[in-house]
PDB file of N, CA and C in Angstrom:
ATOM      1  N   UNK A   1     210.267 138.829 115.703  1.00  0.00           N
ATOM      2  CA  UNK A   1     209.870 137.448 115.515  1.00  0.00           C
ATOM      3  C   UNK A   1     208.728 137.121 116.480  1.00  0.00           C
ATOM      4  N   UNK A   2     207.625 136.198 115.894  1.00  0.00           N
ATOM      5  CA  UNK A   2     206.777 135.849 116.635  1.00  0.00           C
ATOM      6  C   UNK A   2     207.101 134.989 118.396  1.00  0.00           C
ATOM      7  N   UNK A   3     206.775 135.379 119.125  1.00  0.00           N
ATOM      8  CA  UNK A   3     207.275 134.388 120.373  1.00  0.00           C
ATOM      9  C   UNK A   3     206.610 133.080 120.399  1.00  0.00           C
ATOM     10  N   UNK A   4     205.549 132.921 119.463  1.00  0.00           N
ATOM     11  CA  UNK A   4     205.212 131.505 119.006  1.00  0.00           C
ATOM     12  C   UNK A   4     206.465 130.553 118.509  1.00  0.00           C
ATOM     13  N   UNK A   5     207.124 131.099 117.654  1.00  0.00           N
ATOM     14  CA  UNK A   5     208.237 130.656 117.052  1.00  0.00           C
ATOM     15  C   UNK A   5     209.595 130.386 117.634  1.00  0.00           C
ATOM     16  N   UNK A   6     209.616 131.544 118.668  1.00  0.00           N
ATOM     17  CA  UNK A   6     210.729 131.120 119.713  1.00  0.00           C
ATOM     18  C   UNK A   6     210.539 129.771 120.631  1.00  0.00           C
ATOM     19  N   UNK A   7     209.584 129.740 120.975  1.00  0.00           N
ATOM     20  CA  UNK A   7     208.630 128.540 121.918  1.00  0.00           C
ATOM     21  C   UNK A   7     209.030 127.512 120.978  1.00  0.00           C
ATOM     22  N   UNK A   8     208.779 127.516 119.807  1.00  0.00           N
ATOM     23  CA  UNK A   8     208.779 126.109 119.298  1.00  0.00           C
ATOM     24  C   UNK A   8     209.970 125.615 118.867  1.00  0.00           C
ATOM     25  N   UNK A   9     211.192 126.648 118.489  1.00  0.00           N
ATOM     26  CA  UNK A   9     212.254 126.047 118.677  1.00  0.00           C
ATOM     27  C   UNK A   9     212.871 125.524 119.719  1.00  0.00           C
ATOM     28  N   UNK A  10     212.667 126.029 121.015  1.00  0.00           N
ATOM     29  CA  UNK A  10     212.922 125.444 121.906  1.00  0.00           C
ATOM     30  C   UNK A  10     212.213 123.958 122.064  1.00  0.00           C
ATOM     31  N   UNK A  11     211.377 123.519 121.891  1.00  0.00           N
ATOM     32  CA  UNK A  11     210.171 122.452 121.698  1.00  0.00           C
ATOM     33  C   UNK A  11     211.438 121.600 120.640  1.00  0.00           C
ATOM     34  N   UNK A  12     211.502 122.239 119.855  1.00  0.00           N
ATOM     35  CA  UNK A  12     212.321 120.966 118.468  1.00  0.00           C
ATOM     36  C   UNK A  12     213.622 120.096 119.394  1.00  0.00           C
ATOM     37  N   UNK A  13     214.362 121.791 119.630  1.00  0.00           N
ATOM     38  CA  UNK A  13     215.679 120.967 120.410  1.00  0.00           C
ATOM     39  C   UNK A  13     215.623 119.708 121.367  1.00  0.00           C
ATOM     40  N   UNK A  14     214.128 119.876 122.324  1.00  0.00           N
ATOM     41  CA  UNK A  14     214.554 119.146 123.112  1.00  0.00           C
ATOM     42  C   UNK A  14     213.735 117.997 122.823  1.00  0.00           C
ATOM     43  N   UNK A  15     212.760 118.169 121.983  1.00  0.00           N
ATOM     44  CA  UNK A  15     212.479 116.687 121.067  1.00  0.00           C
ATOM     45  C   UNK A  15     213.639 115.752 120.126  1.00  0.00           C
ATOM     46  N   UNK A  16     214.823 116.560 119.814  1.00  0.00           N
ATOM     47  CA  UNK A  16     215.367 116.442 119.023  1.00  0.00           C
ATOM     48  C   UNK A  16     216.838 115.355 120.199  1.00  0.00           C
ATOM     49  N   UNK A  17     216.601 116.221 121.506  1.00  0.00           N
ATOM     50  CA  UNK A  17     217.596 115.894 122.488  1.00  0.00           C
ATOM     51  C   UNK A  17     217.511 114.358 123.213  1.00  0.00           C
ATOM     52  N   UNK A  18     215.522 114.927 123.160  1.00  0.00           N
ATOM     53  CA  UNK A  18     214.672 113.648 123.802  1.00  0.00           C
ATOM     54  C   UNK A  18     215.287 112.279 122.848  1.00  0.00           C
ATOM     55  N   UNK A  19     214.734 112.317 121.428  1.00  0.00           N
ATOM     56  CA  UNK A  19     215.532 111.363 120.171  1.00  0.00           C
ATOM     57  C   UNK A  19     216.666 111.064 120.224  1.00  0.00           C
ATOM     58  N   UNK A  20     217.621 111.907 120.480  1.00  0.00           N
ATOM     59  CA  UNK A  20     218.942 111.206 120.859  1.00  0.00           C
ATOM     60  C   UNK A  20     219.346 110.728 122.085  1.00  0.00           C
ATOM     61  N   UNK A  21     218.488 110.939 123.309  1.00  0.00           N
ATOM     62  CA  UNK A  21     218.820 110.038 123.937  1.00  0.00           C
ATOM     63  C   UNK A  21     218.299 108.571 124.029  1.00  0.00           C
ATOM     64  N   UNK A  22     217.209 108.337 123.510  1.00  0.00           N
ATOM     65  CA  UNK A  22     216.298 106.946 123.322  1.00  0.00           C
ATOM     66  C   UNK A  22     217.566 106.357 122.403  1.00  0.00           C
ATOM     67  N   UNK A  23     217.694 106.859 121.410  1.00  0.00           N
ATOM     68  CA  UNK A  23     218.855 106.341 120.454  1.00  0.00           C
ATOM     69  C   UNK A  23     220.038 106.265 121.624  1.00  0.00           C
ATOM     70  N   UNK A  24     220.904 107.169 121.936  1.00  0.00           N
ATOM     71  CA  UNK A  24     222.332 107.007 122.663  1.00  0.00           C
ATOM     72  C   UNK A  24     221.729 105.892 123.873  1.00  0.00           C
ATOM     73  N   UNK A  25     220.895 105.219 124.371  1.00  0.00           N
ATOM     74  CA  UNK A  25     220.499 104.638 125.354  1.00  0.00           C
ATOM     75  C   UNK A  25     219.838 103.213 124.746  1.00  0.00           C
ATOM     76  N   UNK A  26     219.734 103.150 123.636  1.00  0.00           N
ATOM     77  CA  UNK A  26     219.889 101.819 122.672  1.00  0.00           C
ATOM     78  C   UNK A  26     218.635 101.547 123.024  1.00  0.00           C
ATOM     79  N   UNK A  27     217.503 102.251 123.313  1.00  0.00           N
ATOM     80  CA  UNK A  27     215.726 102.084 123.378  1.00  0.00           C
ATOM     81  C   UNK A  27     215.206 102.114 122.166  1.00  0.00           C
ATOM     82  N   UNK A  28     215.702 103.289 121.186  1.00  0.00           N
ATOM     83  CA  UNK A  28     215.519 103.087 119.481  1.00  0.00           C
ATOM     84  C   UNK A  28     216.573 103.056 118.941  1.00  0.00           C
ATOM     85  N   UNK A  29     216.580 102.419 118.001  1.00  0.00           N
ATOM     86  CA  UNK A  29     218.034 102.358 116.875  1.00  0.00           C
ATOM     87  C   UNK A  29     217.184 103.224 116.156  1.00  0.00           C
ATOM     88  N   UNK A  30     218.572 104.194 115.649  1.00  0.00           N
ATOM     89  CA  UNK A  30     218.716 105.131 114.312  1.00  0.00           C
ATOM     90  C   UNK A  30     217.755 105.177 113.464  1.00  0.00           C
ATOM     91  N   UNK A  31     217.970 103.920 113.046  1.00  0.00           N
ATOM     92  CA  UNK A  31     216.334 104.003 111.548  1.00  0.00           C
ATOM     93  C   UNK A  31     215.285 103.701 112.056  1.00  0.00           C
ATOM     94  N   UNK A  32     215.192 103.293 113.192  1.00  0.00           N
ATOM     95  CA  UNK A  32     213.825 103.476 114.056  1.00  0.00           C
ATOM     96  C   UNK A  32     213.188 104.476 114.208  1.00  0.00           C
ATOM     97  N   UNK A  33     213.811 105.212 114.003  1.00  0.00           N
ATOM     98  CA  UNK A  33     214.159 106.877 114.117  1.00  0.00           C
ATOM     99  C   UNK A  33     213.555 107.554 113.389  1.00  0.00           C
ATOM    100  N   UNK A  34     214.507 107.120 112.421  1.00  0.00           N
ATOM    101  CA  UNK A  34     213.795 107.868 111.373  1.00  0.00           C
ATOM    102  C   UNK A  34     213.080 107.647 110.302  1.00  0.00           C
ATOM    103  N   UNK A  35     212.631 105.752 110.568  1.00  0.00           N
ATOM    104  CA  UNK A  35     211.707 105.537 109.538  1.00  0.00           C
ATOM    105  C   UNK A  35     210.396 106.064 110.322  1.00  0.00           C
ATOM    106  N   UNK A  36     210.257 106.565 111.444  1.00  0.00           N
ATOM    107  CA  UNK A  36     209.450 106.626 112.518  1.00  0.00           C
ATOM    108  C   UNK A  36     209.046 108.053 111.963  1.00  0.00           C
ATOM    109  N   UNK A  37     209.906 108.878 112.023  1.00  0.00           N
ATOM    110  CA  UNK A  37     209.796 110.403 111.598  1.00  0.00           C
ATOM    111  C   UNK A  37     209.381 110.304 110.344  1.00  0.00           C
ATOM    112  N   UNK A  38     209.927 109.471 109.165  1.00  0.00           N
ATOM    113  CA  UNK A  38     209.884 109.686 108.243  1.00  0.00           C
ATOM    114  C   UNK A  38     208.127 109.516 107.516  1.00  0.00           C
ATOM    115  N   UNK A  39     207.950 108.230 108.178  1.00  0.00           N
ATOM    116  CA  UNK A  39     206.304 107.921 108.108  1.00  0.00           C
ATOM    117  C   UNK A  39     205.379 109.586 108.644  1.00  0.00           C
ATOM    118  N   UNK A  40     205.987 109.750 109.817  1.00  0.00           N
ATOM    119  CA  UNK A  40     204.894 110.941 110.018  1.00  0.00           C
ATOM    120  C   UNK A  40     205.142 112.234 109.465  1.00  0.00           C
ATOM    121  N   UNK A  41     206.272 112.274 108.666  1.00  0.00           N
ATOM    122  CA  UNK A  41     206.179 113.331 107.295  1.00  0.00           C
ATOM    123  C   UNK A  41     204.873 112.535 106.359  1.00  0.00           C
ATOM    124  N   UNK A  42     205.489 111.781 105.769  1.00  0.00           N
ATOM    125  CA  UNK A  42     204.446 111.557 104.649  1.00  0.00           C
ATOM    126  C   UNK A  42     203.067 111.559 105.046  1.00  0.00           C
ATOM    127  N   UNK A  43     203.042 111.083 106.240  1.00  0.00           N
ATOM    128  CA  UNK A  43     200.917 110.960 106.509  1.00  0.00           C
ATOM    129  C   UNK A  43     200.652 112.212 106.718  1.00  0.00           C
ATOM    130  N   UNK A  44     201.360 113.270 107.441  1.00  0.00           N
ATOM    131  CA  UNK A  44     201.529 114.936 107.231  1.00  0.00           C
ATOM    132  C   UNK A  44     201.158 114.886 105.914  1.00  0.00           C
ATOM    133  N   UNK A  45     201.933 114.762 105.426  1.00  0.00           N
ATOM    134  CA  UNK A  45     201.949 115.785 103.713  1.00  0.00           C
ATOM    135  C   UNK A  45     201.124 114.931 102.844  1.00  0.00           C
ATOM    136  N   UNK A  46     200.472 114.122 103.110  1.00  0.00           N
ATOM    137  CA  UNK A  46     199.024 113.132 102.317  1.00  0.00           C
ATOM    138  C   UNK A  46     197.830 113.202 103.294  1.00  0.00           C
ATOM    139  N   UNK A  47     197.738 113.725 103.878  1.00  0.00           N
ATOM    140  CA  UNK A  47     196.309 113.593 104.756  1.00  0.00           C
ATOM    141  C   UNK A  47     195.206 113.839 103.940  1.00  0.00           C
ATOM    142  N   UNK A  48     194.442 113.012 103.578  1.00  0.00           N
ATOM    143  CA  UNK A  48     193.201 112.757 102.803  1.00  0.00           C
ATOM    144  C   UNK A  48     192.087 114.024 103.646  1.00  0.00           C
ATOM    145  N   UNK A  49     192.450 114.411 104.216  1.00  0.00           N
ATOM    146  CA  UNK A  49     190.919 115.039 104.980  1.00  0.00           C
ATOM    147  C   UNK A  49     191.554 116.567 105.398  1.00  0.00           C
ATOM    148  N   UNK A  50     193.071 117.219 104.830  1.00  0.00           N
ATOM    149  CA  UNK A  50     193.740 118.344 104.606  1.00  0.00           C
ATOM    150  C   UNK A  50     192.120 119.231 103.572  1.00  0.00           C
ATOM    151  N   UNK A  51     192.162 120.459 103.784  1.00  0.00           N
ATOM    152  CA  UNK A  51     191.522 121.231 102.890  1.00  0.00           C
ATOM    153  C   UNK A  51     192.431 121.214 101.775  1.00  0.00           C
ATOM    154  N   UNK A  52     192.141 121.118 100.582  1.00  0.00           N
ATOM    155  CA  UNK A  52     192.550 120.873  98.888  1.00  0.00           C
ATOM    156  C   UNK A  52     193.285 122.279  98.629  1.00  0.00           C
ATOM    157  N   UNK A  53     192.330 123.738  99.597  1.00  0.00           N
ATOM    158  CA  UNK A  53     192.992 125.080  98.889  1.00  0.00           C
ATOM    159  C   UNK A  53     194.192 125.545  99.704  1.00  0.00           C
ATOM    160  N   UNK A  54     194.484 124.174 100.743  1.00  0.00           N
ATOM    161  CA  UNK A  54     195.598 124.537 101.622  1.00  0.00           C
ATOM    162  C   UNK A  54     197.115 125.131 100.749  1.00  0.00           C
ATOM    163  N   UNK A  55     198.303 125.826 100.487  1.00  0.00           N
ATOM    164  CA  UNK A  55     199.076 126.247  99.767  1.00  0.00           C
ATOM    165  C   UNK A  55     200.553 124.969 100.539  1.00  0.00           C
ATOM    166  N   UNK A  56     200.708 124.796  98.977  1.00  0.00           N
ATOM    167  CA  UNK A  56     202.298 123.919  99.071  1.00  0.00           C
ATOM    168  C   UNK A  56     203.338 124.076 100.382  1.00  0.00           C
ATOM    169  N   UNK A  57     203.231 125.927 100.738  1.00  0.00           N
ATOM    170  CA  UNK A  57     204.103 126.370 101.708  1.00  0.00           C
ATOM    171  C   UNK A  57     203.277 125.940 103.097  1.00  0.00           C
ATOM    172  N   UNK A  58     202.264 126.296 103.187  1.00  0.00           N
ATOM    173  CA  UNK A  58     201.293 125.106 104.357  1.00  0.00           C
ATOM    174  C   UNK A  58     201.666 124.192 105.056  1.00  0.00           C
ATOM    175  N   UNK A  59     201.524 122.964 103.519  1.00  0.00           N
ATOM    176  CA  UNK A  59     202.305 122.148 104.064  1.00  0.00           C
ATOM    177  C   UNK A  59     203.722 121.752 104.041  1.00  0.00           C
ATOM    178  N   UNK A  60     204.569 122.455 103.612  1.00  0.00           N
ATOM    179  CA  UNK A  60     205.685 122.203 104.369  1.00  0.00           C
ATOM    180  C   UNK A  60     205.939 122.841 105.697  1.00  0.00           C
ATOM    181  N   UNK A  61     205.067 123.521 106.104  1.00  0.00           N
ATOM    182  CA  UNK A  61     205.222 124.127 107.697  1.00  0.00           C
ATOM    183  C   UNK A  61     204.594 123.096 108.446  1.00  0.00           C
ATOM    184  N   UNK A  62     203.755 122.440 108.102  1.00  0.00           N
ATOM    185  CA  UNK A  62     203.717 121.149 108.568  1.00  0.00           C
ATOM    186  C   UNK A  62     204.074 120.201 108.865  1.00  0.00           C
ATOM    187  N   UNK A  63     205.004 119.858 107.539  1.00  0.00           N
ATOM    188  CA  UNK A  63     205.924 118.527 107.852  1.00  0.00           C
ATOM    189  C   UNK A  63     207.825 119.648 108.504  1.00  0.00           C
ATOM    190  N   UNK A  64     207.548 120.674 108.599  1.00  0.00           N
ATOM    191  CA  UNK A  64     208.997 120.998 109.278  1.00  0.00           C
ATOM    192  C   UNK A  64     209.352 120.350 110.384  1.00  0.00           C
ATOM    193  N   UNK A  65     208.441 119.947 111.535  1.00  0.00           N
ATOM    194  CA  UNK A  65     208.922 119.439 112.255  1.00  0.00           C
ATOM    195  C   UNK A  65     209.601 118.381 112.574  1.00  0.00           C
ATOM    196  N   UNK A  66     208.880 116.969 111.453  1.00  0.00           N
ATOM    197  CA  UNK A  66     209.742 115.463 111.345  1.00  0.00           C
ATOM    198  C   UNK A  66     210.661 115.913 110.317  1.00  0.00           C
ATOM    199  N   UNK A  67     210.991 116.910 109.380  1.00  0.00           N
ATOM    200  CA  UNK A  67     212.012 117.259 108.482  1.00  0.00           C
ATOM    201  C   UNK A  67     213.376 117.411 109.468  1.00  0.00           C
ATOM    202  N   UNK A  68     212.567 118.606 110.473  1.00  0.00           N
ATOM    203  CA  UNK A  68     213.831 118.884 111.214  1.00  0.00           C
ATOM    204  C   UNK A  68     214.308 117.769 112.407  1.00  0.00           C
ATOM    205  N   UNK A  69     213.896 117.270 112.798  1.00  0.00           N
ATOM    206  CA  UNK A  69     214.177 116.143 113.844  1.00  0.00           C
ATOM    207  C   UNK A  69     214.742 114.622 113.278  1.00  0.00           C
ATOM    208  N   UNK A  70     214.586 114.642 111.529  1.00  0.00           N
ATOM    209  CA  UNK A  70     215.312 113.778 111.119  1.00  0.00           C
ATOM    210  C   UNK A  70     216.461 114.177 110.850  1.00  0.00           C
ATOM    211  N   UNK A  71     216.973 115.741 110.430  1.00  0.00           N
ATOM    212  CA  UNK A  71     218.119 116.112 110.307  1.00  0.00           C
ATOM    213  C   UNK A  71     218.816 116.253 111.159  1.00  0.00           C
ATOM    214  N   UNK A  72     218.489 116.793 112.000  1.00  0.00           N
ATOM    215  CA  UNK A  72     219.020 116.946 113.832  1.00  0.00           C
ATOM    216  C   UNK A  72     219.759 115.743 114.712  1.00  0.00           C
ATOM    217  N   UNK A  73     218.548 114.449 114.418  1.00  0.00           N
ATOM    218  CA  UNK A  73     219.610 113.046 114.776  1.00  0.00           C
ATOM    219  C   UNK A  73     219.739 112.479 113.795  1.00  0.00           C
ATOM    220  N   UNK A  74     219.871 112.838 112.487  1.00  0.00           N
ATOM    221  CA  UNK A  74     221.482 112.405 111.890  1.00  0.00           C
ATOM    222  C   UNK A  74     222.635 112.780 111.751  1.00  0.00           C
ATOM    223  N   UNK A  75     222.184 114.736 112.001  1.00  0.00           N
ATOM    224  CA  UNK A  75     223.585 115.000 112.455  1.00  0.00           C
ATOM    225  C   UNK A  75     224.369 114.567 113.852  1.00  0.00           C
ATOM    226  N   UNK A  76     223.322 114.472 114.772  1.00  0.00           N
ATOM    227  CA  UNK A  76     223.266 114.351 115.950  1.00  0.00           C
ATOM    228  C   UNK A  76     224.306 112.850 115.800  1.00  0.00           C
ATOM    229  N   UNK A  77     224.359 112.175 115.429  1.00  0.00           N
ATOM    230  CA  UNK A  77     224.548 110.468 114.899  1.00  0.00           C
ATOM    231  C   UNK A  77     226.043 110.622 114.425  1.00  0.00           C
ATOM    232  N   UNK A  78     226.326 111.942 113.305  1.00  0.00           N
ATOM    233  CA  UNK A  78     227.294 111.969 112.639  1.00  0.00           C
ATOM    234  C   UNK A  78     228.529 112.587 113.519  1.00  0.00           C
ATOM    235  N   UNK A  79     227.985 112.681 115.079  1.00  0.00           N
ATOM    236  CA  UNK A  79     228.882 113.969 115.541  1.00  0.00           C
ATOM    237  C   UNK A  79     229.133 115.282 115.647  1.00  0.00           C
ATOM    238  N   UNK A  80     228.031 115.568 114.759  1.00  0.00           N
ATOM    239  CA  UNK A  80     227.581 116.964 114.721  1.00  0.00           C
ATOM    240  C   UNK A  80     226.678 117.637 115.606  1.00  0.00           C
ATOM    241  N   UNK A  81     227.003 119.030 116.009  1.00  0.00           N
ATOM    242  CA  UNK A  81     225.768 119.500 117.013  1.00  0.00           C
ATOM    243  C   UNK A  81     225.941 121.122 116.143  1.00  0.00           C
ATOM    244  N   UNK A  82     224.633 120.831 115.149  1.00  0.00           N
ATOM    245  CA  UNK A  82     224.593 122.056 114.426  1.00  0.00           C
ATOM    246  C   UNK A  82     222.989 122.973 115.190  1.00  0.00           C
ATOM    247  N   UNK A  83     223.495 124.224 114.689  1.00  0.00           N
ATOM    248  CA  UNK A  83     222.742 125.237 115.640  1.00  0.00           C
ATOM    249  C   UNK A  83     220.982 125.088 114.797  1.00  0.00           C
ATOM    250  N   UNK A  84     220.131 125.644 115.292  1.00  0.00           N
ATOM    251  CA  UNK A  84     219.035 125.749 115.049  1.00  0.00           C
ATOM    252  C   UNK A  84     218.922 126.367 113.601  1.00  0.00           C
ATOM    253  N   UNK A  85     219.906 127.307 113.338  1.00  0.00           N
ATOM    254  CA  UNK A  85     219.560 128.329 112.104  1.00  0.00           C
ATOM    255  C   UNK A  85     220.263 127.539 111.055  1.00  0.00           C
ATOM    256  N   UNK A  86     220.988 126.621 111.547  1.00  0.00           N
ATOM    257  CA  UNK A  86     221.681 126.073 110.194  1.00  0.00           C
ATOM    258  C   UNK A  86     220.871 125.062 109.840  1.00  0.00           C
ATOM    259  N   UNK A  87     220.724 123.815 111.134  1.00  0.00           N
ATOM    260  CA  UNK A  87     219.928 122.922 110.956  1.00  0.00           C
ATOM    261  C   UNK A  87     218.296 123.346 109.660  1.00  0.00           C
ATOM    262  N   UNK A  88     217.444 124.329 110.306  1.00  0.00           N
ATOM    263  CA  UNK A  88     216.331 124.744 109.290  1.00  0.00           C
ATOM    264  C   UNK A  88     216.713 125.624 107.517  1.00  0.00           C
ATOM    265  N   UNK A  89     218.227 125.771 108.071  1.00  0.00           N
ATOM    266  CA  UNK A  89     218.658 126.312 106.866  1.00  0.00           C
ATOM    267  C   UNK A  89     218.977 125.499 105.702  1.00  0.00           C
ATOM    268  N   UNK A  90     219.764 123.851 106.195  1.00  0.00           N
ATOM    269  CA  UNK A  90     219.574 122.818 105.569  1.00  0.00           C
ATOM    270  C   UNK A  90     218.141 122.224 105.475  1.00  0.00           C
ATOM    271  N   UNK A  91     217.196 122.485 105.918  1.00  0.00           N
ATOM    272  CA  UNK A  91     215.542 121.681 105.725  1.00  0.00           C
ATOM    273  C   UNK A  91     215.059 122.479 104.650  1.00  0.00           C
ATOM    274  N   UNK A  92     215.661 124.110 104.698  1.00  0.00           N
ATOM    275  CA  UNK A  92     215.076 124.830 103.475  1.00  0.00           C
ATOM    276  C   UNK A  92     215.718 124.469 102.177  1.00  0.00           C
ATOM    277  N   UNK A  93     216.988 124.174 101.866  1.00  0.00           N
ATOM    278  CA  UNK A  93     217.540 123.977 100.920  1.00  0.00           C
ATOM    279  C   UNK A  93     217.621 122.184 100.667  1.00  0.00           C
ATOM    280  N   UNK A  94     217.505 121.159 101.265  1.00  0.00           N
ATOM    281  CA  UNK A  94     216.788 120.223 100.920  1.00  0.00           C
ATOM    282  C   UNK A  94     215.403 120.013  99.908  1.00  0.00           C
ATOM    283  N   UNK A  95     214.338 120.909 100.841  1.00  0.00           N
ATOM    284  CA  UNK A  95     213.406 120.807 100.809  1.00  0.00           C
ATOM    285  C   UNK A  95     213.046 121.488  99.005  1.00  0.00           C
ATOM    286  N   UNK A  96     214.121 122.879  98.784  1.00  0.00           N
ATOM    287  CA  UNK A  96     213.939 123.024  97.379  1.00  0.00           C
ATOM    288  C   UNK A  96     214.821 122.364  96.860  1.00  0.00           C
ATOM    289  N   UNK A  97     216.008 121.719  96.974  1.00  0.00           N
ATOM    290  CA  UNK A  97     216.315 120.257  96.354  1.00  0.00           C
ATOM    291  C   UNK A  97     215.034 119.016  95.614  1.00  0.00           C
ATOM    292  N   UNK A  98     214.567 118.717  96.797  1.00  0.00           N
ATOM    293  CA  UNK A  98     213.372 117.930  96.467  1.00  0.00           C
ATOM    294  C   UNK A  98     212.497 118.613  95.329  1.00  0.00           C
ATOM    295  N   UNK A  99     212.474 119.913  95.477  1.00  0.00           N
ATOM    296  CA  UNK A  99     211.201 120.335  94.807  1.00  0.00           C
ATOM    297  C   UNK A  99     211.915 120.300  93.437  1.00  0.00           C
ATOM    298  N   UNK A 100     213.174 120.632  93.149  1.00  0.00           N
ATOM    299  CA  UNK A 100     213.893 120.215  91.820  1.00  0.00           C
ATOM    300  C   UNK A 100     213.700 119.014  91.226  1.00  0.00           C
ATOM    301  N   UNK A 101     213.833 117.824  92.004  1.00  0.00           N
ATOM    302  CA  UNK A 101     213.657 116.304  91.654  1.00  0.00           C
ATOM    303  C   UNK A 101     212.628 116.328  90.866  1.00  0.00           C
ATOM    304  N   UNK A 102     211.369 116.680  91.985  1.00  0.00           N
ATOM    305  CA  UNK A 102     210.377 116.354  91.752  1.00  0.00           C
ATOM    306  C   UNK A 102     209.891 116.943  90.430  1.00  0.00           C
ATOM    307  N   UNK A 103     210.230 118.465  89.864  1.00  0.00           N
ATOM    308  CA  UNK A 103     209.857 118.643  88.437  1.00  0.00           C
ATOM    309  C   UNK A 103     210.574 118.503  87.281  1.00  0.00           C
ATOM    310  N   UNK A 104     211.558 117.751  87.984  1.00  0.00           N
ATOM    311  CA  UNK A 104     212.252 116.852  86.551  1.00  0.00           C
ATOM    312  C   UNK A 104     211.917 115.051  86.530  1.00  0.00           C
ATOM    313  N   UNK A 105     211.059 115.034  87.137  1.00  0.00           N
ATOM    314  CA  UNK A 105     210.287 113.417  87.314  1.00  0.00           C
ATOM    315  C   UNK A 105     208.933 113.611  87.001  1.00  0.00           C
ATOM    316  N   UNK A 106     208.350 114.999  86.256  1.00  0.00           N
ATOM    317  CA  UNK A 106     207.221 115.318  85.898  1.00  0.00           C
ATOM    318  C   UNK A 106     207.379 115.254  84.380  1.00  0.00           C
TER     319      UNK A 106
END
């Protein structure tokens, strides 16, 4: 595995740790949270000034990070403290969830 990749999981957790404590410390509420994350998925994955021949998988390596940090403190929220491999394991199978929606709304 790349040690780029090790680095940045470590980076998620403790962004993810950082988020739950602003939340557990009542500085952000929950959907503060994650309408917060959620906005900087979408301006991720619409950026008007992205190259056009960029590939679908691109950008979802892009938006992984507010994907995963919204899943993280809601599990985080629910009582859950799920591991790194599960957490991205649910962002992958979401994420082709979505992609199901989306070509039956085509």
């Amino acid at each position: 595995m790349n040690t780029a990749n090790l680095q940045l999981e470590g980076v998620y957790a403790v962004l993810a740790a950082l988020f739950g404590a602003l939340r557990d410390k009542g500085l952000l509420a929950e959907g503060e949270i994650d309408a917060l994350l959620a906005g900087v998925e979408q301006r991720l994955a619409s950026d008007p000034q992205r190259p056009q021949e960029l590939r679908e998988a691109n950008i979802d390596a892009i938006c992984f990070p507010a994907r995963f940090l919204r899943l993280a403190l809601g599990e985080s929220a629910a009582g859950e403290d799920l591991s790194f491999a599960r957490l991205t394991a649910r962002v992958g199978r979401e994420k082709a969830e979505r992609g199901r929606e989306d070509a039956q709304m085509e």
